[in-house]
N, C-alpha and C. Protein backbone atom coordinates (compact mmCIF):
# COMPACT_ATOMS: atom_id res chain seq x y z
N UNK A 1 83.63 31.68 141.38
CA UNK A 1 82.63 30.86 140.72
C UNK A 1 81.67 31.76 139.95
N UNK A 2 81.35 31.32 138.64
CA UNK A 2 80.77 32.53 137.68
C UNK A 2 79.19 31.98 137.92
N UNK A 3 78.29 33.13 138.14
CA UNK A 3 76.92 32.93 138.53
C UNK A 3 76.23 34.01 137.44
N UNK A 4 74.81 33.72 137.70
CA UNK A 4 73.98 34.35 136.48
C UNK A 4 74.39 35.63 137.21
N UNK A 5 73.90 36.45 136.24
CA UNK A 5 73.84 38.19 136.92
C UNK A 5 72.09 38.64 137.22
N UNK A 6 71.74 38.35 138.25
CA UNK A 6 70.90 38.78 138.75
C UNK A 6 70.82 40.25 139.24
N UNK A 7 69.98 40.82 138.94
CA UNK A 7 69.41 42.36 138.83
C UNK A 7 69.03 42.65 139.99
N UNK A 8 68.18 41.70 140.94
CA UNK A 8 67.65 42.11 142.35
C UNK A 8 68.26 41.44 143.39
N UNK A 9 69.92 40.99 142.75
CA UNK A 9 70.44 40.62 143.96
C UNK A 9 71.36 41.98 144.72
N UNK A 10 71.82 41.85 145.76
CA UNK A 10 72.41 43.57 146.55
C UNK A 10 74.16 43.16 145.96
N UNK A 11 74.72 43.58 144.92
CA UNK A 11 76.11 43.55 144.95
C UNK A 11 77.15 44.45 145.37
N UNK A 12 78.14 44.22 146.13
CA UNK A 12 78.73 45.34 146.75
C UNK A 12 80.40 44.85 146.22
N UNK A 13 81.03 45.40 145.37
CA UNK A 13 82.12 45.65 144.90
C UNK A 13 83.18 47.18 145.63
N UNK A 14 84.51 46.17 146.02
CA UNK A 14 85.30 47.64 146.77
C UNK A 14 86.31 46.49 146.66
N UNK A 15 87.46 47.70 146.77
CA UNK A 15 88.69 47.39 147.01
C UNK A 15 89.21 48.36 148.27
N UNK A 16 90.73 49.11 148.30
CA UNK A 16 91.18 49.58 149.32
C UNK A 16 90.83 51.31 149.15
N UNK A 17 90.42 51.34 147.84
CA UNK A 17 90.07 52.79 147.81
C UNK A 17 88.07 53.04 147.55
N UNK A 18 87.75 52.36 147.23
CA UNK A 18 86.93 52.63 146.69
C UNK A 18 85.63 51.52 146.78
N UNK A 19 83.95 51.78 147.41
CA UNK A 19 83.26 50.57 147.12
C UNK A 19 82.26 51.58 146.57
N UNK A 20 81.62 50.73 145.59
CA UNK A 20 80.52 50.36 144.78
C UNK A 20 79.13 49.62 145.32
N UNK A 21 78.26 50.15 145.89
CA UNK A 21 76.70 49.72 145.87
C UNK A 21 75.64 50.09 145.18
N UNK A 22 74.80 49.01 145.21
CA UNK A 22 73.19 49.54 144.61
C UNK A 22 72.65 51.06 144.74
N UNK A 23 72.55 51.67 143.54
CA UNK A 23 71.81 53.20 144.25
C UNK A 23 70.67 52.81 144.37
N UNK A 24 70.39 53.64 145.29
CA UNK A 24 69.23 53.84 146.10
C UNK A 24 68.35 55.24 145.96
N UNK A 25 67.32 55.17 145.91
CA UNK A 25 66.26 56.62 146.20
C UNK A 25 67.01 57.59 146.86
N UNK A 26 66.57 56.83 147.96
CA UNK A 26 67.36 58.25 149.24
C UNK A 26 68.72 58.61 149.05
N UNK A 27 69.86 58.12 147.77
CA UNK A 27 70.69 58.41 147.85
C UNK A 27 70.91 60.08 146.96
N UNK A 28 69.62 60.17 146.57
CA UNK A 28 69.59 61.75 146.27
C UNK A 28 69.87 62.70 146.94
N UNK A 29 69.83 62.55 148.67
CA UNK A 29 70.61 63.40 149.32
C UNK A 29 72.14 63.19 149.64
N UNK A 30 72.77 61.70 149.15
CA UNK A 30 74.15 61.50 148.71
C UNK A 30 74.87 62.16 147.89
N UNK A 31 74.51 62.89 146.94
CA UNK A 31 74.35 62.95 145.36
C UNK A 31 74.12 64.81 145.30
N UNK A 32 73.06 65.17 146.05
CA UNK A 32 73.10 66.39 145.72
C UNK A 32 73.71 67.63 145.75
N UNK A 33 75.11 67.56 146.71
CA UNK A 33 75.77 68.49 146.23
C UNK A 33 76.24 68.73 144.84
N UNK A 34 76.26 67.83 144.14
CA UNK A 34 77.03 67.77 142.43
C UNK A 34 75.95 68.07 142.07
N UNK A 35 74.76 67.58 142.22
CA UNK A 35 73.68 68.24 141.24
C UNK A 35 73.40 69.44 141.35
N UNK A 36 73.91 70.29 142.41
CA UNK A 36 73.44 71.65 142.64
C UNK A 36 74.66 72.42 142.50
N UNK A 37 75.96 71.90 142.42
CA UNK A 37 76.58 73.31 142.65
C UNK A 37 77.54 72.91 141.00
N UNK A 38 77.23 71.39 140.72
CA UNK A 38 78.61 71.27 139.79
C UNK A 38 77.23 70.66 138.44
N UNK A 39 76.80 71.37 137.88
CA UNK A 39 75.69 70.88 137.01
C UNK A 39 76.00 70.49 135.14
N UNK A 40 77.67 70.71 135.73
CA UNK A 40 77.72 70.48 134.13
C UNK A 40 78.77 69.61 133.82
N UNK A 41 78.60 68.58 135.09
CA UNK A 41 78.84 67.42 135.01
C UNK A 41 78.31 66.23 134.09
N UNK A 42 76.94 66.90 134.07
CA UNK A 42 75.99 66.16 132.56
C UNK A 42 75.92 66.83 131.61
N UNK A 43 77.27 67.32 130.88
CA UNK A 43 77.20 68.16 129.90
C UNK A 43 77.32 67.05 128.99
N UNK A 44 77.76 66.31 128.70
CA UNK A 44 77.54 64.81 127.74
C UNK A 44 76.49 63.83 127.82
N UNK A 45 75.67 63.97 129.20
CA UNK A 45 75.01 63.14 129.27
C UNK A 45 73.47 63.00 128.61
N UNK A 46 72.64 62.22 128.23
CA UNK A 46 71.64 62.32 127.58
C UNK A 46 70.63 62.33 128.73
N UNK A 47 70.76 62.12 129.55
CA UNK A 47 69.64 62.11 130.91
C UNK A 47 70.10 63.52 131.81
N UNK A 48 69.88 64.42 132.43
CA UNK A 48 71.10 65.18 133.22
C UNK A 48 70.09 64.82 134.55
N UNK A 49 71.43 65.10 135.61
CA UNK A 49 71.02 65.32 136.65
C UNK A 49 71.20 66.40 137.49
N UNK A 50 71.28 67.11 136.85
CA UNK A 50 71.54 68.85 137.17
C UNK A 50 70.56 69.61 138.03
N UNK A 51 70.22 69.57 139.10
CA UNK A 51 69.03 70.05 139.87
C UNK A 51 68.54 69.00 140.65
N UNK A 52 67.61 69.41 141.62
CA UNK A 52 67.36 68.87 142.74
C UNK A 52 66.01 67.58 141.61
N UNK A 53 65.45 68.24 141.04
CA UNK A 53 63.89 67.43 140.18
C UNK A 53 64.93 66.45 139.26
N UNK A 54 65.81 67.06 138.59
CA UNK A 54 66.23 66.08 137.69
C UNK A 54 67.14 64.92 138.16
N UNK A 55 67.59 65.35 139.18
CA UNK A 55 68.97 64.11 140.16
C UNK A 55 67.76 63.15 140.32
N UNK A 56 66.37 63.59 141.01
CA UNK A 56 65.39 62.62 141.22
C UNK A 56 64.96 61.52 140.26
N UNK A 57 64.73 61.90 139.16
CA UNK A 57 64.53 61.40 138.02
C UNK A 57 65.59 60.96 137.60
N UNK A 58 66.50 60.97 137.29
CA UNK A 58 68.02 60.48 137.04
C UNK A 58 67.69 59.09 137.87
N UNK A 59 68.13 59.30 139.04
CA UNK A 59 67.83 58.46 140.06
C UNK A 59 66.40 57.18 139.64
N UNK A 60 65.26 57.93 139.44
CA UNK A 60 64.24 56.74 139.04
C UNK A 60 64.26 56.31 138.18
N UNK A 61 64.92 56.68 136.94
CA UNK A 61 64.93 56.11 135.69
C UNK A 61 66.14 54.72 135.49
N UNK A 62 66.79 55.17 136.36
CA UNK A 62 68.22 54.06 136.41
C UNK A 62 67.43 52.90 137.54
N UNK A 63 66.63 53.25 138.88
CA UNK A 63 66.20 52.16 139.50
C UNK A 63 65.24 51.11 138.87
N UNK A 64 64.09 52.13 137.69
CA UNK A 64 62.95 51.51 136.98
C UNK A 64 63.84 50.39 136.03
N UNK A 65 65.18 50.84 135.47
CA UNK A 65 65.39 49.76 134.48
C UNK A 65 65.87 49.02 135.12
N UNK A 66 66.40 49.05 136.29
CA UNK A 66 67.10 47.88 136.90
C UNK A 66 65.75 47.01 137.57
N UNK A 67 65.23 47.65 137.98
CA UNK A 67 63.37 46.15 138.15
C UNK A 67 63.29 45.66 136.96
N UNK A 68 63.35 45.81 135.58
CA UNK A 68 62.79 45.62 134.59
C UNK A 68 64.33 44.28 134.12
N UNK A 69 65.32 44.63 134.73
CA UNK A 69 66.61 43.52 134.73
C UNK A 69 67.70 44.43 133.50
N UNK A 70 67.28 45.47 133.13
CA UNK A 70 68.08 46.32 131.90
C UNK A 70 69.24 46.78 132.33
N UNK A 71 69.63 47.74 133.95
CA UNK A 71 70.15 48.14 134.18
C UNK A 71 70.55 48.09 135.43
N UNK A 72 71.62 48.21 135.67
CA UNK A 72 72.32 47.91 137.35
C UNK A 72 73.10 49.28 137.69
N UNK A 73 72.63 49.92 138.79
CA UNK A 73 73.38 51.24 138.62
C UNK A 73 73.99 51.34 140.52
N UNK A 74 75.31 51.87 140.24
CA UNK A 74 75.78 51.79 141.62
C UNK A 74 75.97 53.47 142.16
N UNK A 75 76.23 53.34 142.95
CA UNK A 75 76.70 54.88 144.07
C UNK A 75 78.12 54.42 144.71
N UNK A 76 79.03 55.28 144.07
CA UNK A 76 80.48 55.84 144.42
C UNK A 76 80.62 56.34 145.50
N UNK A 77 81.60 55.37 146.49
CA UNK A 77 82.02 56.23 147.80
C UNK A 77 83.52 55.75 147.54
N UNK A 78 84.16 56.85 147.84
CA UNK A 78 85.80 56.71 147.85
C UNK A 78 85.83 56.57 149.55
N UNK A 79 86.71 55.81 149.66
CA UNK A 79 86.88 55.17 150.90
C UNK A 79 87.70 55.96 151.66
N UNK A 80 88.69 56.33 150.36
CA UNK A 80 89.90 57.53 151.03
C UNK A 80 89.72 59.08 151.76
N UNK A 81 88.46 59.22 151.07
CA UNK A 81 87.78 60.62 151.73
C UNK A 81 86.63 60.45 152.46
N UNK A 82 86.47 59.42 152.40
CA UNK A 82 85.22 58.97 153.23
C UNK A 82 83.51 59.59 152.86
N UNK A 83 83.86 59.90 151.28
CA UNK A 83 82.85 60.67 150.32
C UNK A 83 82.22 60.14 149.58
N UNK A 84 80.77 60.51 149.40
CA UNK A 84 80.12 60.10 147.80
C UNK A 84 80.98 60.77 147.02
N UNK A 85 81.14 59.99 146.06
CA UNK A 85 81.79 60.71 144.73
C UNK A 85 81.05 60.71 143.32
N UNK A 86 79.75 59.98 143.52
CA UNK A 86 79.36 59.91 142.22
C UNK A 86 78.22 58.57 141.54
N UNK A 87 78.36 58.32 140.59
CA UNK A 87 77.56 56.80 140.10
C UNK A 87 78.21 56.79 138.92
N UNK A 88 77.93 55.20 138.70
CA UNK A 88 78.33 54.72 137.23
C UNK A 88 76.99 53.01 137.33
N UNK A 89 77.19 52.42 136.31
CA UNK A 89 75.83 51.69 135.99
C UNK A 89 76.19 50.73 134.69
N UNK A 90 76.01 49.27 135.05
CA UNK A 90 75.74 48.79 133.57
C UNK A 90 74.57 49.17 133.10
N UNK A 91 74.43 48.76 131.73
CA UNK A 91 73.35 48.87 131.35
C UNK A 91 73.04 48.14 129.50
N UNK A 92 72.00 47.93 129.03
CA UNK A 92 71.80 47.00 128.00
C UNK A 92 72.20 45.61 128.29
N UNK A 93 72.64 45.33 129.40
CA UNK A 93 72.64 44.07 129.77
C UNK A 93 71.69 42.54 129.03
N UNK A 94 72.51 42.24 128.18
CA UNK A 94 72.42 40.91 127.36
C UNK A 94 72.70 39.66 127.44
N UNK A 95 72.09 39.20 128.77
CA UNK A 95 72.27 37.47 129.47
C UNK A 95 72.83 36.93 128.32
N UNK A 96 72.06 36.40 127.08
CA UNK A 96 72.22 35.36 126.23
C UNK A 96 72.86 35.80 125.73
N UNK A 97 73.83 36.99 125.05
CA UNK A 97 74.70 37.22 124.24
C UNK A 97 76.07 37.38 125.35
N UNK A 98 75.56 37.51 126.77
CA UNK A 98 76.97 37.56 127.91
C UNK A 98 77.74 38.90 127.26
N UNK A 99 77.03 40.02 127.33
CA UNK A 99 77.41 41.50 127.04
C UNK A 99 76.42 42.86 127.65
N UNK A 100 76.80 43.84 127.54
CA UNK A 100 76.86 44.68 129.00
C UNK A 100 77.32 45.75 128.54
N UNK A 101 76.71 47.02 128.99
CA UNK A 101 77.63 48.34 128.40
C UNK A 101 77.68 49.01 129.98
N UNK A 102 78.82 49.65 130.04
CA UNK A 102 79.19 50.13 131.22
C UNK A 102 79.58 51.93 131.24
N UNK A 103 78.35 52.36 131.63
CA UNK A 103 78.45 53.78 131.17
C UNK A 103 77.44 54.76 132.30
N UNK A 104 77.29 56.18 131.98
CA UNK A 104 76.36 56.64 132.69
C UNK A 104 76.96 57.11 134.10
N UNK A 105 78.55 56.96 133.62
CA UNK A 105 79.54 57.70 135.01
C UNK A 105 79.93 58.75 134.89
N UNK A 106 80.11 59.30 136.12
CA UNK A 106 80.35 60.55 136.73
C UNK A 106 80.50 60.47 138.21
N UNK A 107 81.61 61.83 137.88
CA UNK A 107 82.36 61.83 139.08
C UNK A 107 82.35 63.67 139.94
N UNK A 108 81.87 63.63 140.93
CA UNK A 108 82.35 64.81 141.09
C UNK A 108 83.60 65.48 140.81
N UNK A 109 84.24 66.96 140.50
CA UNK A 109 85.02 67.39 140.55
C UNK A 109 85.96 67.21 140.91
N UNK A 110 86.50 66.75 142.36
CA UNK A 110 87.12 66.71 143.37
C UNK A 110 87.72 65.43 143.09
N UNK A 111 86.85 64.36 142.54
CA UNK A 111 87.26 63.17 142.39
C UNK A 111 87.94 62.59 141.05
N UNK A 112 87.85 63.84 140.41
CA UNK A 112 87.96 63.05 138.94
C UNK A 112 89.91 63.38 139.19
N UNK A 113 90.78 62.26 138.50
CA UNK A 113 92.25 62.55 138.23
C UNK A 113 92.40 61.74 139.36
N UNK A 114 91.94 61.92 140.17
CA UNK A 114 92.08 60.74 141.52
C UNK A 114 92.53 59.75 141.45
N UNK A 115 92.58 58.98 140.58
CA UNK A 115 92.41 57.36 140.18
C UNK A 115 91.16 56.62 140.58
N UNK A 116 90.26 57.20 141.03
CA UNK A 116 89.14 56.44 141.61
C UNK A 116 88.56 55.85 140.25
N UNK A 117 88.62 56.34 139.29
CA UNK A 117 88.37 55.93 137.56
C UNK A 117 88.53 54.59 137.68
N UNK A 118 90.05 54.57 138.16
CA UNK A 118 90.18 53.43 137.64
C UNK A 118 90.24 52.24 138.11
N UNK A 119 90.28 52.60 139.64
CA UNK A 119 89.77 51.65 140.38
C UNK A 119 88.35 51.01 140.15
N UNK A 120 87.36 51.81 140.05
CA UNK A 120 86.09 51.59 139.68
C UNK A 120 86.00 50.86 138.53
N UNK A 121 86.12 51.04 137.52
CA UNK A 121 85.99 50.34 136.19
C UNK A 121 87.39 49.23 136.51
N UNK A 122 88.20 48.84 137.12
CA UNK A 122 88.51 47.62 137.23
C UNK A 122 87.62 46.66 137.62
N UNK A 123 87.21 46.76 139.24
CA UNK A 123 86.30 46.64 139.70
C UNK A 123 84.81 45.83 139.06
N UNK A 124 84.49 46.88 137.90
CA UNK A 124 83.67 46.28 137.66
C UNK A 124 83.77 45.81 136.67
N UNK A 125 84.48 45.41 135.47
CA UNK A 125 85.29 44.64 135.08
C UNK A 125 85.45 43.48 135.71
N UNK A 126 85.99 43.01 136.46
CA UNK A 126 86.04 41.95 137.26
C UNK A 126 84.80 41.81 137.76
N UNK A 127 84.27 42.39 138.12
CA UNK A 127 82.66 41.49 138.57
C UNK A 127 82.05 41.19 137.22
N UNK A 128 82.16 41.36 135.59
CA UNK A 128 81.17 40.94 134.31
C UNK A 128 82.24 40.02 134.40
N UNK A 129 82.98 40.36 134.26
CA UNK A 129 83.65 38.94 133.91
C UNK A 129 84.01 37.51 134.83
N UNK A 130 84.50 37.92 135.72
CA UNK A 130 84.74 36.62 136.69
C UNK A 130 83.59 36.27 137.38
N UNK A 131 82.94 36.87 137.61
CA UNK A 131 81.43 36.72 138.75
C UNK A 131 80.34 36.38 138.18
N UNK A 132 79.89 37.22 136.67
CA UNK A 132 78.65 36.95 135.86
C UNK A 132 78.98 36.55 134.67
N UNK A 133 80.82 35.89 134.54
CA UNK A 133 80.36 35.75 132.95
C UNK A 133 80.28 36.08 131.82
N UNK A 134 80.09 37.34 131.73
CA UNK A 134 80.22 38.44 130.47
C UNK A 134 81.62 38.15 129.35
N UNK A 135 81.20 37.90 128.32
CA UNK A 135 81.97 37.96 127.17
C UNK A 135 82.69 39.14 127.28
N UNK A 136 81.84 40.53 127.17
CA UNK A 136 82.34 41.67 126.46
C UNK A 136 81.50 42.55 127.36
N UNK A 137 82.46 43.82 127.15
CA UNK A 137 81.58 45.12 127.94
C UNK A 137 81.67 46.22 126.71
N UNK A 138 80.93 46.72 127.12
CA UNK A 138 80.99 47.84 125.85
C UNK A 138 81.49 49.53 126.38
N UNK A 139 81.56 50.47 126.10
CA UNK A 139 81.77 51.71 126.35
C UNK A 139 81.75 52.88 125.45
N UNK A 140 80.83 53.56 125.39
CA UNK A 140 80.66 54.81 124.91
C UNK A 140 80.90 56.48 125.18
N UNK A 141 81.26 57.03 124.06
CA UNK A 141 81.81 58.41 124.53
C UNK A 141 81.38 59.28 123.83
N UNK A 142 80.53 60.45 123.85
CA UNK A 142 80.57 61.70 123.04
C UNK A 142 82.19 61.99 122.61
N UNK A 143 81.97 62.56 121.24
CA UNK A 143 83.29 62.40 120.47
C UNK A 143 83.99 63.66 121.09
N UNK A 144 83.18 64.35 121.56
CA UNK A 144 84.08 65.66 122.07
C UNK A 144 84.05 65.40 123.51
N UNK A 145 83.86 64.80 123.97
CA UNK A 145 84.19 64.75 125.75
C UNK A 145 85.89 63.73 125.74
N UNK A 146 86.49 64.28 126.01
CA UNK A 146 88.19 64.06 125.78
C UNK A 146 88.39 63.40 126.79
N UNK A 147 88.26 63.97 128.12
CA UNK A 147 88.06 63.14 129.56
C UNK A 147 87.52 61.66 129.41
N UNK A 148 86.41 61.34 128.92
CA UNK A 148 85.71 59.84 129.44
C UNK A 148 86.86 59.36 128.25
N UNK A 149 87.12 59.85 126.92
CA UNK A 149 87.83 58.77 126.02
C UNK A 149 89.50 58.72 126.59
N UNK A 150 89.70 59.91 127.06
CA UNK A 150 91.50 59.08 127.89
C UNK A 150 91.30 58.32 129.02
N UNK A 151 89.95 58.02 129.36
CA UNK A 151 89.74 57.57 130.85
C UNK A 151 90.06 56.36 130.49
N UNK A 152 88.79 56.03 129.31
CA UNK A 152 88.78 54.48 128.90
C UNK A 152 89.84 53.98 128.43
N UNK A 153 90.63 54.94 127.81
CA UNK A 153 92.15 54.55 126.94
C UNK A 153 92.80 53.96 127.76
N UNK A 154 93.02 54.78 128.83
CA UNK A 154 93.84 54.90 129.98
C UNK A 154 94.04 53.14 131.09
N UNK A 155 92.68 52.74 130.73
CA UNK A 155 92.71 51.14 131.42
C UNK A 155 92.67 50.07 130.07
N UNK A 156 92.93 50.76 129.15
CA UNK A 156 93.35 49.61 127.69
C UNK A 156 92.51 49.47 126.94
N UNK A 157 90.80 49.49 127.16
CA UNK A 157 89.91 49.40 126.30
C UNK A 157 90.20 49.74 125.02
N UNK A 158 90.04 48.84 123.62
CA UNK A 158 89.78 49.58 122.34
C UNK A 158 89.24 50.30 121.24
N UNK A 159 89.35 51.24 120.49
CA UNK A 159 88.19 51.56 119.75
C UNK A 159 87.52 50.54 119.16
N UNK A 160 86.66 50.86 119.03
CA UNK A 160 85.91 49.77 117.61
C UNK A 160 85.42 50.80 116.44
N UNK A 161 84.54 51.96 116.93
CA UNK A 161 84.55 52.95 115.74
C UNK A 161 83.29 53.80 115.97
N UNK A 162 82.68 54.33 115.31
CA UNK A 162 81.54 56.14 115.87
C UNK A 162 80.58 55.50 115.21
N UNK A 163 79.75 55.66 116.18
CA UNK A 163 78.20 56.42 115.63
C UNK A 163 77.67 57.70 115.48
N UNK A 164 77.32 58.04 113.70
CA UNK A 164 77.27 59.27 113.90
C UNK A 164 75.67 60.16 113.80
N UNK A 165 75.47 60.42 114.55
CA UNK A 165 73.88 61.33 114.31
C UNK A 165 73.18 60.42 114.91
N UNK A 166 73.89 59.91 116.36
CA UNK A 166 73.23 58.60 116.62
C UNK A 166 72.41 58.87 118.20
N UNK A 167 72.24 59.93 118.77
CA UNK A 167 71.41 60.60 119.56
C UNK A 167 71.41 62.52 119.68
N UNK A 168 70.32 62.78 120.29
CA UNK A 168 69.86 64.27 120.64
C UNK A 168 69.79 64.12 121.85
N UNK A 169 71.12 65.60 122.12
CA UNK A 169 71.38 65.64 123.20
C UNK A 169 70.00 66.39 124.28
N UNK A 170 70.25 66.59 125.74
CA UNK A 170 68.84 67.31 126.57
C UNK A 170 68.63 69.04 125.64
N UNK A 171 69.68 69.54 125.19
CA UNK A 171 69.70 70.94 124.66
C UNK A 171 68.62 70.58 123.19
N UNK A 172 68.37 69.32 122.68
CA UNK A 172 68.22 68.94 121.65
C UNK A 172 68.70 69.44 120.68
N UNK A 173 70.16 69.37 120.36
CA UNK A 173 71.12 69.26 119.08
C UNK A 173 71.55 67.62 119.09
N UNK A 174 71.76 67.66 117.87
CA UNK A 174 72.81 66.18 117.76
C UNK A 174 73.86 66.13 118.39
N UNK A 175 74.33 65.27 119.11
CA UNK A 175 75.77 65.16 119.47
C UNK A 175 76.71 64.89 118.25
N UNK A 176 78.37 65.22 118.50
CA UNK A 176 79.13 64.84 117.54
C UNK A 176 79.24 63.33 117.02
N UNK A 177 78.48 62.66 117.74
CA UNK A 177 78.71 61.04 117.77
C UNK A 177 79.20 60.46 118.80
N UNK A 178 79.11 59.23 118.97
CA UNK A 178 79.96 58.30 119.77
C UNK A 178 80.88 57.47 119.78
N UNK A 179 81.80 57.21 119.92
CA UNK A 179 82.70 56.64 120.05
C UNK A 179 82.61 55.21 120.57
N UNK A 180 82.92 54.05 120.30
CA UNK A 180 82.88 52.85 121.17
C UNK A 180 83.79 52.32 120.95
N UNK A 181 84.22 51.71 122.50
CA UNK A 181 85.21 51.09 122.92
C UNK A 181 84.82 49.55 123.69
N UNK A 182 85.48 48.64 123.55
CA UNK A 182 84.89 47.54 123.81
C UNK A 182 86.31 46.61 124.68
N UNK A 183 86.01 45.83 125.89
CA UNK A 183 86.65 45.32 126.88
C UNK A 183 86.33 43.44 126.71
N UNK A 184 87.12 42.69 126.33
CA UNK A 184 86.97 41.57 126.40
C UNK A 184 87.03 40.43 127.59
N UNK A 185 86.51 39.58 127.80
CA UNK A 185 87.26 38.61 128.78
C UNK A 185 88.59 38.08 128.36
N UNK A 186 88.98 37.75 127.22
CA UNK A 186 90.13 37.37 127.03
C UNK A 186 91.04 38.18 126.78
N UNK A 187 91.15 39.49 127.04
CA UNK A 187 91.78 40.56 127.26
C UNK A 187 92.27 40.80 128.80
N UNK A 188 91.27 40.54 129.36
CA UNK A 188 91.18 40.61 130.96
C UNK A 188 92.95 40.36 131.55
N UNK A 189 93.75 39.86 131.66
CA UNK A 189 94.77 39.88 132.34
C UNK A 189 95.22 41.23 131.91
N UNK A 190 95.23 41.75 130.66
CA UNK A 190 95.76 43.02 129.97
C UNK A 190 94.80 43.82 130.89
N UNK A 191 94.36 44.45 131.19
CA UNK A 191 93.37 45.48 132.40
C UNK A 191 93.81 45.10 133.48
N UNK A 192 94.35 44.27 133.87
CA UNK A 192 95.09 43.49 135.47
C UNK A 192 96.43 44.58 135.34
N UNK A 193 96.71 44.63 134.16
CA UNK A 193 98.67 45.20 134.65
C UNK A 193 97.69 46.84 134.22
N UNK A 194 96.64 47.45 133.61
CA UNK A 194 96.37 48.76 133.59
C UNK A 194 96.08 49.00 134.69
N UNK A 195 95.42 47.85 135.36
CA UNK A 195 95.03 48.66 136.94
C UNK A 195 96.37 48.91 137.77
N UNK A 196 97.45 48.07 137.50
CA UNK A 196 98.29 48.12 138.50
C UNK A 196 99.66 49.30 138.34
N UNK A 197 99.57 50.26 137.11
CA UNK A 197 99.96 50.65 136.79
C UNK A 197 99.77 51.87 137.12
């Protein structure tokens, strides 16, 4: 049954490998081995969480937009290792237009090639769409990060096309651009046979 998407409700998404919850504050001591030993994990990212001060802030900036109803950000535990592995997060969340960008993931080392990718972004996939509704999800990529764009390829998403000179990265240079890729509901059975694949 498709319900509004409420921001301050607790959603917990999992399957047999993998669940998805609300991050939390204290989950900075979940979280901080990657911020301390693997820091260039936010080498694409426009926020980093590279260090013990910045994972913090990482962390408050994703909880502040989610009070504000902007952003929904979860904490990665693979079920199979019985590990944090990471976060990922909607975000720009657009009730009245029923659209959503799904970005702001990362994975530890250990986890990435895993398939936990793609379990996860099924996952949540199926919760915009069957649960809240969502028309469309969106997805973005620095043009040179090769990893997040075979990730997204990889579960069917399509291009749509770059933005270029369209943020400054934490080093403050321009990035090469972004890339966007976009996930439909009426696409949705097509991501059913990528997941199962």
């Amino acid at each position: 049954m498709i319900q509004a998407f409420d921001t301050t409700k607790e959603y917990i998404l999992e399957d047999t490998c993998v669940l998805l919850r609300p991050l939390k504050m204290d989950d900075c001591k979940n979280l901080l081995t990657f911020s301390l030993n693997e820091p260039e994990l936010w080498k694409y990212s426009l926020l980093s969480g590279a260090g013990e001060a910045n994972l913090a802030t990482y962390i408050e900036t994703a909880l502040a937009a989610r009070a504000k109803g902007k952003e929904y950000p979860f904490i990665v535990f693979d079920k199979r290792t019985q590990e944090f592995a990471g976060c990922t997060r909607f975000y720009d969340i657009q009730l009245t237009n029923k659209t959503l960008q799904l970005g702001y993931t990362w994975y530890g080392k250990k986890f990435q090639g895993s398939g936990l990718n793609k379990h996860c972004k099924f996952l949540l996939l199926q919760f915009a769409f069957e649960q809240v509704g969502m028309e469309r999800v969106e997805f973005r990529a620095d043009n040179s990060n090769e990893k997040s764009i075979a990730a997204m390829k990889s579960i069917g998403c399509i291009e749509e096309g770059v933005l270029r000179s369209h943020s400054i990265k934490p080093d403050g240079e321009w990035g090469e651009g972004e890339t966007i890729y976009e996930a439909l509901m009426s696409n949705f059975p097509i991501y059913r046979i990528y997941y199962l694949l």
